[in-house]
C-alpha atoms as a PDB file:
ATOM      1  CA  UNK A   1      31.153 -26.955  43.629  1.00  0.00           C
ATOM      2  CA  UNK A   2      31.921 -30.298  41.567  1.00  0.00           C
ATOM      3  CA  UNK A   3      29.800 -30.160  38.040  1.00  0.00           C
ATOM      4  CA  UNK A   4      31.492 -32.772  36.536  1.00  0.00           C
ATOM      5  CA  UNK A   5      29.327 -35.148  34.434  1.00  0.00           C
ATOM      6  CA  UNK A   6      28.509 -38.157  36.680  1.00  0.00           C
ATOM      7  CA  UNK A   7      30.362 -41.524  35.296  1.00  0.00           C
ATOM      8  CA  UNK A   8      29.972 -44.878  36.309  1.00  0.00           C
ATOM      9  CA  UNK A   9      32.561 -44.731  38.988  1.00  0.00           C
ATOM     10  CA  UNK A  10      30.020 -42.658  41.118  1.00  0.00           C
ATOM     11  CA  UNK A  11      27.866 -44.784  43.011  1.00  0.00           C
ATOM     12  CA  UNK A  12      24.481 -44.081  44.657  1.00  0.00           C
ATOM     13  CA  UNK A  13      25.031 -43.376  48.426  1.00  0.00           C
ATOM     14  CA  UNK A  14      21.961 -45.423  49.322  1.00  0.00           C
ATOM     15  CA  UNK A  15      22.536 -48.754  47.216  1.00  0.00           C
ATOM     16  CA  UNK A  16      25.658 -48.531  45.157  1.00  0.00           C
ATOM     17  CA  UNK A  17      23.975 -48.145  41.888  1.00  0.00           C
ATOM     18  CA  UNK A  18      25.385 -46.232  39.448  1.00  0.00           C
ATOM     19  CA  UNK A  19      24.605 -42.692  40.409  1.00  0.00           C
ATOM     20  CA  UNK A  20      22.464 -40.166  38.003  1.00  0.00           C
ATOM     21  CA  UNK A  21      21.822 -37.350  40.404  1.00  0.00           C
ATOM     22  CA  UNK A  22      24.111 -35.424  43.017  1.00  0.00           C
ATOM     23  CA  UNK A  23      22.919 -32.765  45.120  1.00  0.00           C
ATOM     24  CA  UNK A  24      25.154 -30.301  47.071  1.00  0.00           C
ATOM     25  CA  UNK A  25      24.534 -29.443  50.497  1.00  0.00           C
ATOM     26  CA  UNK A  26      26.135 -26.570  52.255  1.00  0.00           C
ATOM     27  CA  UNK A  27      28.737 -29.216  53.970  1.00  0.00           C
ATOM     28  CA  UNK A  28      29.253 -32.181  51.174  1.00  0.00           C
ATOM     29  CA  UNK A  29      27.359 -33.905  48.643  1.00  0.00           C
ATOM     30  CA  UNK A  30      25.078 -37.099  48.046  1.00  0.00           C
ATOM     31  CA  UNK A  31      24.606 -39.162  45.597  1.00  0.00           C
ATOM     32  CA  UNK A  32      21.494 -40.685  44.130  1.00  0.00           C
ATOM     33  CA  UNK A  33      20.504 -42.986  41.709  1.00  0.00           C
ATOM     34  CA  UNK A  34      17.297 -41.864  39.809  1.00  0.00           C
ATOM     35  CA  UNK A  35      14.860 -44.002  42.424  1.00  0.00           C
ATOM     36  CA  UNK A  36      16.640 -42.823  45.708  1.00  0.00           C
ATOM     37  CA  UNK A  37      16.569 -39.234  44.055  1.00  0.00           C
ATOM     38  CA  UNK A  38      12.966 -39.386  43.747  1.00  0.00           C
ATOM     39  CA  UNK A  39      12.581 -41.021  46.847  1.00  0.00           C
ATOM     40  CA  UNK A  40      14.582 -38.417  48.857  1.00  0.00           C
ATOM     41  CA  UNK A  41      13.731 -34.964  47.237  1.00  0.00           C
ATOM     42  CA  UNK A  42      11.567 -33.994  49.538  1.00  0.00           C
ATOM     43  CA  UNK A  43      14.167 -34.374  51.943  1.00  0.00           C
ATOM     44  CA  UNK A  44      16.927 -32.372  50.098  1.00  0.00           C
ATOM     45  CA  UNK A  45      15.058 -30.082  48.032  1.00  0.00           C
ATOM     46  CA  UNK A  46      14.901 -27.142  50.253  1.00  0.00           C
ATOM     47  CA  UNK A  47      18.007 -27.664  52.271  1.00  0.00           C
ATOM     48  CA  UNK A  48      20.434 -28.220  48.813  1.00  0.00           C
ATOM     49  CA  UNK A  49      22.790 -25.926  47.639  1.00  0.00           C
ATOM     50  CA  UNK A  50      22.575 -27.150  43.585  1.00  0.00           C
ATOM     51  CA  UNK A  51      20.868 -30.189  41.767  1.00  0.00           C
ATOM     52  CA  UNK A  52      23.001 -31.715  39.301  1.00  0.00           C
ATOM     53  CA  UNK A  53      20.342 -34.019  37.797  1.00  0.00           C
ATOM     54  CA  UNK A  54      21.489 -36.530  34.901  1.00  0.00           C
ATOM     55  CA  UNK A  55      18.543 -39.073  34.787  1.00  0.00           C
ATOM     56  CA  UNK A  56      18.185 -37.646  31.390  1.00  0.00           C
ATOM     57  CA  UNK A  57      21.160 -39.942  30.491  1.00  0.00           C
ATOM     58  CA  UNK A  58      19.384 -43.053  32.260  1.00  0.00           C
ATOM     59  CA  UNK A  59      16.709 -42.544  30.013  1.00  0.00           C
ATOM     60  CA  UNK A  60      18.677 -42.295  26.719  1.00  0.00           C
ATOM     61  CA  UNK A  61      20.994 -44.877  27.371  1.00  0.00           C
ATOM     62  CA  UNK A  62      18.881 -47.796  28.969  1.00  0.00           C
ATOM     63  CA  UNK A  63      15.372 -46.880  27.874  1.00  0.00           C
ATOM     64  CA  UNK A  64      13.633 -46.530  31.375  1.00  0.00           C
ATOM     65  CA  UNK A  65      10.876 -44.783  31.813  1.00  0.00           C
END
C-alpha cells in the first residue's frame, strides 16, 4: 500500500486537478481532489481498503475553506 505524501504530479482521476486524497481499493487506487473526494465518499467509503486524506494541506497552503 503506497503512503507516500501526495505531490503535485498526482492528479485527480475525475478532473486532473491536483490530487489531495487517494483511497485504496482492494484492486488499485483513485485519486481525488478535495471536491471529487467529497463528492464520491459515499461511494468508496465502505468498499476502501485505506484513506490517505491530505486536504489538510489544501487548506494550509491555499486558504480554502
Amino acid at each position: 500500500m503506497t503512503t507516500e505524501p501526495l505531490t503535485a504530479a498526482d492528479r485527480c482521476d475525475r478532473c486532473g486537478a491536483q490530487a489531495y486524497v487517494r483511497v485504496v481499493l482492494p484492486v488499485g487506487e483513485l485519486l481525488f481532489c478535495g471536491h471529487h473526494a467529497r463528492a464520491h465518499a459515499d461511494a468508496y467509503t465502505d468498499v476502501a481498503v485505506h484513506v490517505q486524506d491530505e486536504t489538510d494541506r489544501l487548506h494550509a497552503e491555499h486558504g480554502a475553506r
